[in-house]
PDB file of N, CA and C in Angstrom:
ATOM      1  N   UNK A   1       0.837  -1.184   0.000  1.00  0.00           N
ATOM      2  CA  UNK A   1       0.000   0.000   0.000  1.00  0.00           C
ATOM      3  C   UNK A   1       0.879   1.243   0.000  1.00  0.00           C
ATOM      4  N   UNK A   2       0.891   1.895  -0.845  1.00  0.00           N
ATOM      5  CA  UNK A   2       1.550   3.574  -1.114  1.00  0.00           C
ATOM      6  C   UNK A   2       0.918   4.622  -0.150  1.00  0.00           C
ATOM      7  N   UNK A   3       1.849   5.545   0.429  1.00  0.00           N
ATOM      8  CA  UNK A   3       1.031   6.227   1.144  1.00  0.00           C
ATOM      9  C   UNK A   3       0.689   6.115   2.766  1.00  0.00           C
ATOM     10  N   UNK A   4       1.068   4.721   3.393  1.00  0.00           N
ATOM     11  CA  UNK A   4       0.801   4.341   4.603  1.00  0.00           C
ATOM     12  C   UNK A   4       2.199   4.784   5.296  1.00  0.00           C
ATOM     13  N   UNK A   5       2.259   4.954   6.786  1.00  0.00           N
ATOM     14  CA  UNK A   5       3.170   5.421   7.526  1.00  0.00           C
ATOM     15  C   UNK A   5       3.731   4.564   8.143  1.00  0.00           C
ATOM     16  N   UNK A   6       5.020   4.117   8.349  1.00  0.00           N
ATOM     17  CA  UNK A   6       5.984   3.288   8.368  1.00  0.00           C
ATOM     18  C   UNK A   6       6.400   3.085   9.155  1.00  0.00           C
ATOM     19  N   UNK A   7       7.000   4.208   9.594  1.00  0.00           N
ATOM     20  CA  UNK A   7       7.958   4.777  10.771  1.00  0.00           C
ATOM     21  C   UNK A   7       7.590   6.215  11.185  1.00  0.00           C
ATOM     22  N   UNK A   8       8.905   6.679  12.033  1.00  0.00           N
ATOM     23  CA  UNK A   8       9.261   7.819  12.528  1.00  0.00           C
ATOM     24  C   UNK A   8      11.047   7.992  13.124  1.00  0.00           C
ATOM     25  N   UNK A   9      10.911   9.094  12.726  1.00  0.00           N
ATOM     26  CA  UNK A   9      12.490   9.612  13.150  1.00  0.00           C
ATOM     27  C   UNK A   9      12.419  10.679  13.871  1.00  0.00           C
ATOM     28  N   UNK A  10      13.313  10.895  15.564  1.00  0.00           N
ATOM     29  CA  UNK A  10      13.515  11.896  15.923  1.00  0.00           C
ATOM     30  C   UNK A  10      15.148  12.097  16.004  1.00  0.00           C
ATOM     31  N   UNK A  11      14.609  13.359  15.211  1.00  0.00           N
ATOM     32  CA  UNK A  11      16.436  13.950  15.068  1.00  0.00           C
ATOM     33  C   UNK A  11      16.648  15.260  16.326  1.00  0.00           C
ATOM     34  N   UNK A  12      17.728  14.408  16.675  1.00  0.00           N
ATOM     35  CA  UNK A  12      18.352  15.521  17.821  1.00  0.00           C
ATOM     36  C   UNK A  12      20.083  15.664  17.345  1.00  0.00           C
ATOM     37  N   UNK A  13      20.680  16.715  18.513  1.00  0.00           N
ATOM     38  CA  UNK A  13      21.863  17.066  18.298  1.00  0.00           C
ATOM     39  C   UNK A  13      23.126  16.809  18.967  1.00  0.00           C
ATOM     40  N   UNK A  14      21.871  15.704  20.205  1.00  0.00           N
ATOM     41  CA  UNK A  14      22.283  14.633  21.189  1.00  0.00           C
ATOM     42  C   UNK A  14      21.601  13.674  21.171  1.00  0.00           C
ATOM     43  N   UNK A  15      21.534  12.925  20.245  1.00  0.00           N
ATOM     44  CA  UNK A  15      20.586  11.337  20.345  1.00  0.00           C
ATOM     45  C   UNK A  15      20.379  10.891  21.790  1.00  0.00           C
ATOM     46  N   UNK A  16      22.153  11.086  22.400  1.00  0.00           N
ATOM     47  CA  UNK A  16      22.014   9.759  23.683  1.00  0.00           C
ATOM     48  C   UNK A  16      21.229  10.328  24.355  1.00  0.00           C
ATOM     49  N   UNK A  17      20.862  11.436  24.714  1.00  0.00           N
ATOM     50  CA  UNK A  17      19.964  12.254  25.752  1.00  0.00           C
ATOM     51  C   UNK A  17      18.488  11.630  25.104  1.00  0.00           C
ATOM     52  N   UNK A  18      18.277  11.713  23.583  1.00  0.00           N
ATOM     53  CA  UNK A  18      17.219  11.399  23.699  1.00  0.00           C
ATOM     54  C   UNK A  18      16.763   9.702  23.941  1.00  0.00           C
ATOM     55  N   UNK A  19      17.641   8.624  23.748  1.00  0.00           N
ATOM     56  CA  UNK A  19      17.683   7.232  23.645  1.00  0.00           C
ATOM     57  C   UNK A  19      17.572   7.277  24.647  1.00  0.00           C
ATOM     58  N   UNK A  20      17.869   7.734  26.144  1.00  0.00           N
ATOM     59  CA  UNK A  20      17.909   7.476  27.365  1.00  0.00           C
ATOM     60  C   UNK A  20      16.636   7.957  27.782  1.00  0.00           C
ATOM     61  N   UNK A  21      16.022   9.506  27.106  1.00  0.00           N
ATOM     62  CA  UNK A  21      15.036   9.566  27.653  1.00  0.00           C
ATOM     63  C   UNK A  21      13.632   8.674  27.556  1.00  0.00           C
ATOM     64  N   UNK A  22      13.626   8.355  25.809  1.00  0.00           N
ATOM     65  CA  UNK A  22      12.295   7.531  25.697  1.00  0.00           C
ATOM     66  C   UNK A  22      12.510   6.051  26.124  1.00  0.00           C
ATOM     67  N   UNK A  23      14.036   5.469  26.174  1.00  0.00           N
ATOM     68  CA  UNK A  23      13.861   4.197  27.073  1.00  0.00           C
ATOM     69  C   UNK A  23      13.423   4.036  28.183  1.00  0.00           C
ATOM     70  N   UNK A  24      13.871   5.690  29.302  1.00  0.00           N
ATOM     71  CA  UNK A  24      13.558   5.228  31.013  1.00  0.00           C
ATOM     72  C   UNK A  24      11.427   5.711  30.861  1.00  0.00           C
ATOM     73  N   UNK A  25      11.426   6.756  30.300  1.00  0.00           N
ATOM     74  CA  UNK A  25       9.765   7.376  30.170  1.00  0.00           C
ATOM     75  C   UNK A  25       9.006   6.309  29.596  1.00  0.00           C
ATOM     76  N   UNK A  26       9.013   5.735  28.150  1.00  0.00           N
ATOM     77  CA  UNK A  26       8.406   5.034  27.571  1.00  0.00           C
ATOM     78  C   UNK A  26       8.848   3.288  27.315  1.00  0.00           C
ATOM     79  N   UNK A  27       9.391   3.472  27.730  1.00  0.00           N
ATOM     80  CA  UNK A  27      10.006   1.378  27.969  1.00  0.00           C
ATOM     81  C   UNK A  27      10.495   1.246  26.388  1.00  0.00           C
ATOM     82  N   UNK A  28      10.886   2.129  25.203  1.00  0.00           N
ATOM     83  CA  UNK A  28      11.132   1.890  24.172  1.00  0.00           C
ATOM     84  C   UNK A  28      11.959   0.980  23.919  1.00  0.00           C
ATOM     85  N   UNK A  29      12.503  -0.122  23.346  1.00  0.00           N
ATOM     86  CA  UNK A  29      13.368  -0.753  23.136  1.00  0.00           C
ATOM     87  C   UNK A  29      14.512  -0.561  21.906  1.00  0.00           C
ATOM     88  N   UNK A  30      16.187   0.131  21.832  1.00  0.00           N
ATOM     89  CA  UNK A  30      17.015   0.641  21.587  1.00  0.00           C
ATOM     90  C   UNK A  30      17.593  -0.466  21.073  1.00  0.00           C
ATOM     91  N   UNK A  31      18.044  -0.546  19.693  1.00  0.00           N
ATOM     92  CA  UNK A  31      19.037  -1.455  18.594  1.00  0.00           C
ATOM     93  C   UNK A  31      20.321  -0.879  18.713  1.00  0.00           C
ATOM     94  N   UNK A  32      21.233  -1.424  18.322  1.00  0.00           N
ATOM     95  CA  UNK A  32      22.662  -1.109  18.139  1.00  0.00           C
ATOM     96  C   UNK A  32      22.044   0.083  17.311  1.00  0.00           C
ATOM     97  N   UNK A  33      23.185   1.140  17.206  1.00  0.00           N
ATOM     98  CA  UNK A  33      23.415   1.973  16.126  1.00  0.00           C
ATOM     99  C   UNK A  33      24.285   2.276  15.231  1.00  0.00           C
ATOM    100  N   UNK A  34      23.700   2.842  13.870  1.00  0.00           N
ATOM    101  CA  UNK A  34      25.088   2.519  13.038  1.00  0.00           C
ATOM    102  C   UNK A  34      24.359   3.596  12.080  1.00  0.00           C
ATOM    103  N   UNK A  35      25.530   4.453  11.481  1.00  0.00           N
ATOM    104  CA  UNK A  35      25.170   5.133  10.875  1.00  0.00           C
ATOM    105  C   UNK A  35      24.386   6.757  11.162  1.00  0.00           C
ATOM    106  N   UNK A  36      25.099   7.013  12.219  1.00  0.00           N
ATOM    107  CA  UNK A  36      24.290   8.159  13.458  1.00  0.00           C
ATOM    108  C   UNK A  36      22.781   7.663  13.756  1.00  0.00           C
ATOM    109  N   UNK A  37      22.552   6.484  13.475  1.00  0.00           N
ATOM    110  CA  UNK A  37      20.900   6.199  13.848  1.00  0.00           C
ATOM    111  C   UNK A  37      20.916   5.029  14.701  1.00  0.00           C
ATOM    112  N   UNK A  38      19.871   5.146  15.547  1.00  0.00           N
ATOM    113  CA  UNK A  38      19.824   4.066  16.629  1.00  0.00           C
ATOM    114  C   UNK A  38      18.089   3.525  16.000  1.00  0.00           C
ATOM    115  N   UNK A  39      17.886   2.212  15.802  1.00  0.00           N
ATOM    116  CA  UNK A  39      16.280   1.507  15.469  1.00  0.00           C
ATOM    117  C   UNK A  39      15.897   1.557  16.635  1.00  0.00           C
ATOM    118  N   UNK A  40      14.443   1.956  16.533  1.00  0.00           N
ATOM    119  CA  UNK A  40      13.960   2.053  18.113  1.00  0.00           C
ATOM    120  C   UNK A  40      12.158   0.940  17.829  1.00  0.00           C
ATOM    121  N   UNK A  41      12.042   0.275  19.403  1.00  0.00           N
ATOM    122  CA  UNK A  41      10.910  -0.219  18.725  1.00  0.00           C
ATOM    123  C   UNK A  41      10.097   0.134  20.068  1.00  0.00           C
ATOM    124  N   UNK A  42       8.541   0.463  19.871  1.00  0.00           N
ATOM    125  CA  UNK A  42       7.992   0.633  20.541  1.00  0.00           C
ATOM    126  C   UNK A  42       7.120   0.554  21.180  1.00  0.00           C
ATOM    127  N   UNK A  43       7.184  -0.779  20.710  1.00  0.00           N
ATOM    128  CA  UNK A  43       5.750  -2.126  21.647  1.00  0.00           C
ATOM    129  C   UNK A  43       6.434  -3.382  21.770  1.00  0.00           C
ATOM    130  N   UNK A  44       5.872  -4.420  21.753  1.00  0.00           N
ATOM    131  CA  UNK A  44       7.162  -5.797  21.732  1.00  0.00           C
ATOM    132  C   UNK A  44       5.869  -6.647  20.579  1.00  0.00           C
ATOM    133  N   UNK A  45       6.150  -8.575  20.813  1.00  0.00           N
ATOM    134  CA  UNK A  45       5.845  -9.217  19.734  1.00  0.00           C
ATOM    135  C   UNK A  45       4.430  -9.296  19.816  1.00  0.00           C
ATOM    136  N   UNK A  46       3.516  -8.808  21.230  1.00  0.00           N
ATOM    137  CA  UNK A  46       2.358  -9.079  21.155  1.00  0.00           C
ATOM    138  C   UNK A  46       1.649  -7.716  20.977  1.00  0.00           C
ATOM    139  N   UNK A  47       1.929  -7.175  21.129  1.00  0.00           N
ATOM    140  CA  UNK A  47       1.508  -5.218  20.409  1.00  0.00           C
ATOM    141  C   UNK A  47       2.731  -4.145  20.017  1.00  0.00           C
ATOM    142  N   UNK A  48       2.628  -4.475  18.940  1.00  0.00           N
ATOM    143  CA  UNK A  48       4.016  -4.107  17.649  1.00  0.00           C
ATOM    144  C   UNK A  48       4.172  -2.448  18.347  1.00  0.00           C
ATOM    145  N   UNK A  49       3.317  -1.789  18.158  1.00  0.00           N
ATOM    146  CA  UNK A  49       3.140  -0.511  17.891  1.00  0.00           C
ATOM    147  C   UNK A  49       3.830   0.027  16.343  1.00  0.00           C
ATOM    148  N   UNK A  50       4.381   1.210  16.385  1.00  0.00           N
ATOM    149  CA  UNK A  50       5.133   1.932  15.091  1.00  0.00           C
ATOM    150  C   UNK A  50       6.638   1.774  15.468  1.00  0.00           C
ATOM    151  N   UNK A  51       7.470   1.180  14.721  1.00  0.00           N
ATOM    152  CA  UNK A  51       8.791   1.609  14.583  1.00  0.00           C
ATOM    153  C   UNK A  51       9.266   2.585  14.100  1.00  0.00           C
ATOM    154  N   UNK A  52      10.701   3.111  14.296  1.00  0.00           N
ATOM    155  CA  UNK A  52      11.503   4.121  14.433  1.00  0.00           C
ATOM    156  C   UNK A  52      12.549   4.054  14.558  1.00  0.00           C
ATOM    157  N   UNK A  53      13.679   5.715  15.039  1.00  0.00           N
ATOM    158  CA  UNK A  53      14.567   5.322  15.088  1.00  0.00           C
ATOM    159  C   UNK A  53      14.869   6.963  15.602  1.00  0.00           C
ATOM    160  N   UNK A  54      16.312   6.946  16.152  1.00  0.00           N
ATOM    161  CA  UNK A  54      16.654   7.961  16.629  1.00  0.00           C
ATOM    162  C   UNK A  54      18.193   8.592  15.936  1.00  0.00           C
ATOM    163  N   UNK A  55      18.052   9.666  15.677  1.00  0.00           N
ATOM    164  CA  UNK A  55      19.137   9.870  15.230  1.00  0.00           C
ATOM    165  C   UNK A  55      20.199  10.961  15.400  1.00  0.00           C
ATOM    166  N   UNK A  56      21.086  11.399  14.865  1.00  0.00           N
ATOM    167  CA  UNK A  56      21.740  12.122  14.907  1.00  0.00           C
ATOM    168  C   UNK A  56      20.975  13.593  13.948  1.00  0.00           C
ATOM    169  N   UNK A  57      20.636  14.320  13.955  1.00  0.00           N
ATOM    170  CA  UNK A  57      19.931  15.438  12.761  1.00  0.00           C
ATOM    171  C   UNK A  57      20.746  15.914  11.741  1.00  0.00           C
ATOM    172  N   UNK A  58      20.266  15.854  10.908  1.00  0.00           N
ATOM    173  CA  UNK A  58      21.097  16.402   9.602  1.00  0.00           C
ATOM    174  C   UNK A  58      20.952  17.666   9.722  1.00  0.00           C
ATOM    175  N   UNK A  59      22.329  18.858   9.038  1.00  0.00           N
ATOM    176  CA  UNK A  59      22.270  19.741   8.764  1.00  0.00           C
ATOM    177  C   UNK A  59      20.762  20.734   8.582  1.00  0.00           C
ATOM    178  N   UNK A  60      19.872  20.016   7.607  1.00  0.00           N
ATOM    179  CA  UNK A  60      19.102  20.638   7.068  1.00  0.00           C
ATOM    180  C   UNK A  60      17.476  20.167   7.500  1.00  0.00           C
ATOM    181  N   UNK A  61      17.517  19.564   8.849  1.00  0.00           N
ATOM    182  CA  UNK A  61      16.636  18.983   9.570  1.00  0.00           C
ATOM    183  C   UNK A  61      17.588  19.124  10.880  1.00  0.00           C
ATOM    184  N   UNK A  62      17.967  19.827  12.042  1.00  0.00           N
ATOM    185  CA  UNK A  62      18.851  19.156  12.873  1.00  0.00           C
ATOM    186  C   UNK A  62      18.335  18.618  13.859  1.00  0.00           C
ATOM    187  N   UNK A  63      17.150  19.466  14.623  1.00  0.00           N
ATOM    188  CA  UNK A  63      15.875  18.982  15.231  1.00  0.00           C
ATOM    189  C   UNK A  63      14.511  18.455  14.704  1.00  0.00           C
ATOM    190  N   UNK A  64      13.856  17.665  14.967  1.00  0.00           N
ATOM    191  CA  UNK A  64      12.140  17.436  14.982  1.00  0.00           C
ATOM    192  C   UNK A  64      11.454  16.233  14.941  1.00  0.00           C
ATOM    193  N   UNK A  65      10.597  15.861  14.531  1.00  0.00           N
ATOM    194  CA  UNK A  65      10.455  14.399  14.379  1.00  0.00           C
ATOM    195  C   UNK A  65      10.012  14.448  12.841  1.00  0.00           C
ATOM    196  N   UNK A  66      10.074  13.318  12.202  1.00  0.00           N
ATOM    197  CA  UNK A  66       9.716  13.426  10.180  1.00  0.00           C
ATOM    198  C   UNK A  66       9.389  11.706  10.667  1.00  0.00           C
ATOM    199  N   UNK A  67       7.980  11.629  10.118  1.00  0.00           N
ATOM    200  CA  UNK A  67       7.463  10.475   9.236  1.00  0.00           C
ATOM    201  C   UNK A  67       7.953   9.895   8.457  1.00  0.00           C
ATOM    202  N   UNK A  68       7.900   8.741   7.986  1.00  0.00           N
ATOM    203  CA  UNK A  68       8.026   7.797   7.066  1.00  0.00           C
ATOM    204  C   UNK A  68       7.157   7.030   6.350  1.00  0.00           C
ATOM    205  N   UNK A  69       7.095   7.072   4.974  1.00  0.00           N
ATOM    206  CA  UNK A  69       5.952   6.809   3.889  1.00  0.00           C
ATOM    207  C   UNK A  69       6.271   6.090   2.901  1.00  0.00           C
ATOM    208  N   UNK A  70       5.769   4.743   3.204  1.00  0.00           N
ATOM    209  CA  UNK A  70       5.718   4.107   2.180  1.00  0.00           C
ATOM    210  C   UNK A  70       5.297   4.375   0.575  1.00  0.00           C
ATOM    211  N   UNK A  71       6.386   4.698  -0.505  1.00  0.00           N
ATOM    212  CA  UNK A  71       5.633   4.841  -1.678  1.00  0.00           C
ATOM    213  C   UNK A  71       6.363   4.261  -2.855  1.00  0.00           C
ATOM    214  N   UNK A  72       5.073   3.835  -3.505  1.00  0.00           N
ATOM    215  CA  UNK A  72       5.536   3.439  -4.707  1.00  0.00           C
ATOM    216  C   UNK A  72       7.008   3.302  -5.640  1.00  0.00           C
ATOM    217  N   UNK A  73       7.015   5.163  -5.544  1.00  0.00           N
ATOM    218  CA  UNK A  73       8.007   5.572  -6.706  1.00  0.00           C
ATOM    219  C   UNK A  73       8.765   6.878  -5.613  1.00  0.00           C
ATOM    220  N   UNK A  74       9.825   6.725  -5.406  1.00  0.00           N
ATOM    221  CA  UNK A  74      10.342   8.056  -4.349  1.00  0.00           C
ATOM    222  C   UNK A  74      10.316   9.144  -5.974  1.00  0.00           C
ATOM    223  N   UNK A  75      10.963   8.857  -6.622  1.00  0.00           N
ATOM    224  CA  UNK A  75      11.151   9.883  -7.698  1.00  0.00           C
ATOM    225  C   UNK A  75       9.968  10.579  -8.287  1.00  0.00           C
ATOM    226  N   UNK A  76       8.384  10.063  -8.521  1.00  0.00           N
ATOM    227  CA  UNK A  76       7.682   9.986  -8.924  1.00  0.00           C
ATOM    228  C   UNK A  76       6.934  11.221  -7.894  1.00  0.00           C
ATOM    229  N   UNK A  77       6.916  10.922  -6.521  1.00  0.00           N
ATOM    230  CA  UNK A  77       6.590  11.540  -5.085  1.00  0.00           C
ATOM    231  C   UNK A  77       7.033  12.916  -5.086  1.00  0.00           C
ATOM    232  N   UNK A  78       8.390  13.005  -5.143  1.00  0.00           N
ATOM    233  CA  UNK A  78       9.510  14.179  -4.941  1.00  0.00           C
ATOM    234  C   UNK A  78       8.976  15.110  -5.621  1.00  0.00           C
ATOM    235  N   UNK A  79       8.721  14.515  -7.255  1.00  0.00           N
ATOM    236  CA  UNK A  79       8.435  15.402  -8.423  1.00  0.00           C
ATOM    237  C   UNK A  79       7.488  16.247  -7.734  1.00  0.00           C
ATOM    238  N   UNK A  80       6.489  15.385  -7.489  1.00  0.00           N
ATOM    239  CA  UNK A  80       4.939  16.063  -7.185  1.00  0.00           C
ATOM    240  C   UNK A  80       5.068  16.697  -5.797  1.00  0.00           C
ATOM    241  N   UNK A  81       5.893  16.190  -4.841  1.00  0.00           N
ATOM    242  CA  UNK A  81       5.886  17.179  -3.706  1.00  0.00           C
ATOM    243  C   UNK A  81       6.360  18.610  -4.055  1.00  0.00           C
ATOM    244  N   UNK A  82       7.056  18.660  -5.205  1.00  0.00           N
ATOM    245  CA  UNK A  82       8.215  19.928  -5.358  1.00  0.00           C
ATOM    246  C   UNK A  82       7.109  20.811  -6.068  1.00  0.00           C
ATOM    247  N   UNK A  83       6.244  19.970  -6.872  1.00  0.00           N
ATOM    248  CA  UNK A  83       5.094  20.784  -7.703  1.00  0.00           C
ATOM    249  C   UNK A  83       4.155  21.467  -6.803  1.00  0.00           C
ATOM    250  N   UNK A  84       3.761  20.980  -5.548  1.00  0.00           N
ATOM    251  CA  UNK A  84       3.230  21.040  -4.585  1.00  0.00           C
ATOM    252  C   UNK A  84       3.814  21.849  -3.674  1.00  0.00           C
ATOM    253  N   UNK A  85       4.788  22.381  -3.529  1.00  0.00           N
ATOM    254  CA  UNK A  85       5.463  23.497  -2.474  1.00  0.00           C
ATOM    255  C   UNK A  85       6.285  22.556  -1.932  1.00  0.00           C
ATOM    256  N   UNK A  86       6.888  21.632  -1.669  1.00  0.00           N
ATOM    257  CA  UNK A  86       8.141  20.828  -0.552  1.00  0.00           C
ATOM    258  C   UNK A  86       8.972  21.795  -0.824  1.00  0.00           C
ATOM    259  N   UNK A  87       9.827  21.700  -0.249  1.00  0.00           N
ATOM    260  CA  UNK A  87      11.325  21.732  -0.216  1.00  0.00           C
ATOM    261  C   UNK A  87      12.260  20.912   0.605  1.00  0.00           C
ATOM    262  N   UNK A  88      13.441  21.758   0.514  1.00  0.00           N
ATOM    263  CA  UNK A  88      15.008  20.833   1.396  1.00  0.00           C
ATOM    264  C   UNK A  88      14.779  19.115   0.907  1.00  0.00           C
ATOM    265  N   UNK A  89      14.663  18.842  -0.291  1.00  0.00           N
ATOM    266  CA  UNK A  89      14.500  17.264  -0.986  1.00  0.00           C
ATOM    267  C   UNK A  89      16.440  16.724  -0.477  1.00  0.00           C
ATOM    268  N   UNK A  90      16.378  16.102  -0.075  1.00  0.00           N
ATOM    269  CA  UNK A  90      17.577  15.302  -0.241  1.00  0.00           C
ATOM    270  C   UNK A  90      17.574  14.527  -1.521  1.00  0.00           C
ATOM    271  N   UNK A  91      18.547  13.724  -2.479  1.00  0.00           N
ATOM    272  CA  UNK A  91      19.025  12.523  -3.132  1.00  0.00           C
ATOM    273  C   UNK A  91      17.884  11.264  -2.555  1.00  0.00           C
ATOM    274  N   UNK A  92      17.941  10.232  -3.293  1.00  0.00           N
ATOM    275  CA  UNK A  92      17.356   9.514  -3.144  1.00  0.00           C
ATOM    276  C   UNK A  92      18.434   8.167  -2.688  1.00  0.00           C
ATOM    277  N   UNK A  93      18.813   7.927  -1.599  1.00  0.00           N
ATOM    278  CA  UNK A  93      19.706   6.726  -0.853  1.00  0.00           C
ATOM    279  C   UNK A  93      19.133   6.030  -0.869  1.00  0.00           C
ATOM    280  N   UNK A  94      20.212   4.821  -1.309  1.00  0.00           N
ATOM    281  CA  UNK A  94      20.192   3.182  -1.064  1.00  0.00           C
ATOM    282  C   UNK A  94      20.806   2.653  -0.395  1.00  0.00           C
ATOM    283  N   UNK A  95      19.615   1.860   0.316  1.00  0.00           N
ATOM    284  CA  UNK A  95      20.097   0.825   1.299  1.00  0.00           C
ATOM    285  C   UNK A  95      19.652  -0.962   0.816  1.00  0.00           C
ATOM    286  N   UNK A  96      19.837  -1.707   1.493  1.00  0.00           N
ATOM    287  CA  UNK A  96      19.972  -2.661   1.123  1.00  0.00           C
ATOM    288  C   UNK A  96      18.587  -3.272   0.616  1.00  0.00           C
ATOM    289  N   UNK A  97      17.319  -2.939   1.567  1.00  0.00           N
ATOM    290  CA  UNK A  97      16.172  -3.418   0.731  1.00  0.00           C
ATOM    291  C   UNK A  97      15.140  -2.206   0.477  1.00  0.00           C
ATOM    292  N   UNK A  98      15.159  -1.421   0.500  1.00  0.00           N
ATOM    293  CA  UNK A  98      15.207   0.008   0.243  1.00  0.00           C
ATOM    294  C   UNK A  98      15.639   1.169  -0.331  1.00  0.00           C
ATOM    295  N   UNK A  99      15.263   2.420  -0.733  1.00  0.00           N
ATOM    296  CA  UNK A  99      15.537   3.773  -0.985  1.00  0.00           C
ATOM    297  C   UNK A  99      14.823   4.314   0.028  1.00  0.00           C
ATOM    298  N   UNK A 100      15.627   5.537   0.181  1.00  0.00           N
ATOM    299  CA  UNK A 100      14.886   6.690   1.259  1.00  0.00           C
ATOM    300  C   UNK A 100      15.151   8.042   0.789  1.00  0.00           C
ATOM    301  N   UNK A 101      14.038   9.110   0.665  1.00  0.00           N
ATOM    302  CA  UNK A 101      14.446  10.295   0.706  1.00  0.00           C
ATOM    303  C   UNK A 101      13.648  10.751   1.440  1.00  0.00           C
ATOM    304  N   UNK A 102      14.433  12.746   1.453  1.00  0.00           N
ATOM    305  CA  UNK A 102      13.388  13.053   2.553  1.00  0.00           C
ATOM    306  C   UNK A 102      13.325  14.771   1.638  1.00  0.00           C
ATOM    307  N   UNK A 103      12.409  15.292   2.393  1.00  0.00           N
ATOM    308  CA  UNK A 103      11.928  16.663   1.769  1.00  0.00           C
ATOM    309  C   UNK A 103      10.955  17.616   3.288  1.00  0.00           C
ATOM    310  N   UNK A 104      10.685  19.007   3.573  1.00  0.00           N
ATOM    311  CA  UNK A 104      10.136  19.234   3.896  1.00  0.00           C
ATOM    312  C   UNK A 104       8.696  19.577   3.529  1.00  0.00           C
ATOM    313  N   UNK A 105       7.473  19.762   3.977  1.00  0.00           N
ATOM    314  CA  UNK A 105       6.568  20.053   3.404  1.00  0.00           C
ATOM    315  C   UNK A 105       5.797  21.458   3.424  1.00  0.00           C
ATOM    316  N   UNK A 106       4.772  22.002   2.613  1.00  0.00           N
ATOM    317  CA  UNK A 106       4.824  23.141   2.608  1.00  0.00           C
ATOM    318  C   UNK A 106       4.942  24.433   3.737  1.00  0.00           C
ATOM    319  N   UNK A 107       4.738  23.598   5.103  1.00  0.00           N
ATOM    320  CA  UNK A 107       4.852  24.429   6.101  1.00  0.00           C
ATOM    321  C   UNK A 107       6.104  23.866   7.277  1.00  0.00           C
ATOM    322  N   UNK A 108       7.048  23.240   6.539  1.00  0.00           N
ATOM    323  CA  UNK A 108       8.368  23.200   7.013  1.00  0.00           C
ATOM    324  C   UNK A 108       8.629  21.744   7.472  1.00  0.00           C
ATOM    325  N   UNK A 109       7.133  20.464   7.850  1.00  0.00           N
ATOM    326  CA  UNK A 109       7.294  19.401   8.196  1.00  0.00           C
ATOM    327  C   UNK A 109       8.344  18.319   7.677  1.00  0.00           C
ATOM    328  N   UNK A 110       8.812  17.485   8.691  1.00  0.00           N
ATOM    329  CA  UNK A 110       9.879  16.651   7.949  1.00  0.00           C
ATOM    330  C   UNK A 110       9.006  15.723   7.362  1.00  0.00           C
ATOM    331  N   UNK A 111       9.299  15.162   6.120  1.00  0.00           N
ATOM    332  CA  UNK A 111       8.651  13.789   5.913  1.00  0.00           C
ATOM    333  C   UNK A 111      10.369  12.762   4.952  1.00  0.00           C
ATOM    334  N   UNK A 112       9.538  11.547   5.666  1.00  0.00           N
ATOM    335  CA  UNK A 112      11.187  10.720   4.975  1.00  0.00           C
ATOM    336  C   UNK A 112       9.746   9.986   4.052  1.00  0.00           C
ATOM    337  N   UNK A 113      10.804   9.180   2.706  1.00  0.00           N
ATOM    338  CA  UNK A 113       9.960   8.602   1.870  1.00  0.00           C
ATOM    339  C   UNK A 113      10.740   6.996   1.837  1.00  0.00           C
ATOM    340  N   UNK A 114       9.750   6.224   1.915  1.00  0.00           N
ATOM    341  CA  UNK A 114      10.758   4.799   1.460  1.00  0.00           C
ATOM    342  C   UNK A 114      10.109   3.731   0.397  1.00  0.00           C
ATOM    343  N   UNK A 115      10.523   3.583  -0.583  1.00  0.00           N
ATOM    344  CA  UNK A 115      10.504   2.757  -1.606  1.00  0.00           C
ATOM    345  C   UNK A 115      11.253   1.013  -1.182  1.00  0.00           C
ATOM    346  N   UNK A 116      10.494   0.127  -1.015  1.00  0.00           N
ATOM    347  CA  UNK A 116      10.734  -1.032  -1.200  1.00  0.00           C
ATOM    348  C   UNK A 116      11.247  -1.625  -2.447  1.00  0.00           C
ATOM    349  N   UNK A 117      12.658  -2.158  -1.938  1.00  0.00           N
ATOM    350  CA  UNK A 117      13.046  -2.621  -3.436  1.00  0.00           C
ATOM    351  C   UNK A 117      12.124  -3.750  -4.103  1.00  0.00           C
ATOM    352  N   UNK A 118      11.883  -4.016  -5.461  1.00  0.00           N
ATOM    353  CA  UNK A 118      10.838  -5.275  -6.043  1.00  0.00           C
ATOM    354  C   UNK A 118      11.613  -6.699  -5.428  1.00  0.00           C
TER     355      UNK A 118
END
């Protein structure tokens, strides 16, 4: 399904402050990290909840939290977000079963995009 929400990312400028905070407040459960990002999960095997992840903030996001959206076509998305007012689009990165980009939206929101590889 295109369009459904995936995840979430909170970018800080001190992750560990924040990994420590939503583990002791919210019982979150914290993955190794790699890549300035820590996987965060936030229910266990009998109520999943939404996954996530915590990270280090990019330059051009350094604080906030940005969604994650499953879609179709990241390139296809971008186009039409940019037609649509987005901005700050990053490249479109590959990862191993995935692409991700990200863009703000017309009133500054983060959103990340992820394409499942076929």
């Amino acid at each position: 399904m295109s369009g459904k929400v995936v995840g979430f990312e909170l970018n800080s400028q001190q992750p560990e402050k924040l990994k420590d905070f939503y583990s002791t407040v919210f019982g979150w459960q914290m993955e190794s990290s790699y890549w300035d990002y820590t996987p965060v999960h936030t229910g266990n095997k009998d109520d999943r909840g939404i996954g996530g992840g915590i990270a280090k903030g990019p330059e051009e996001y350094p604080h906030g939290t940005r969604i994650q959206i499953q879609v179709d076509s990241i390139d296809f998305t971008l186009k039409e977000a940019k037609r649509r007012g987005a901005r700050d689009m990053t490249e479109k990165m590959e990862f191993d079963d995935f692409w991700l980009a990200y863009f703000t939206d017309p009133e500054g929101l983060g959103i990340g995009l992820i394409e499942q590889k076929k």
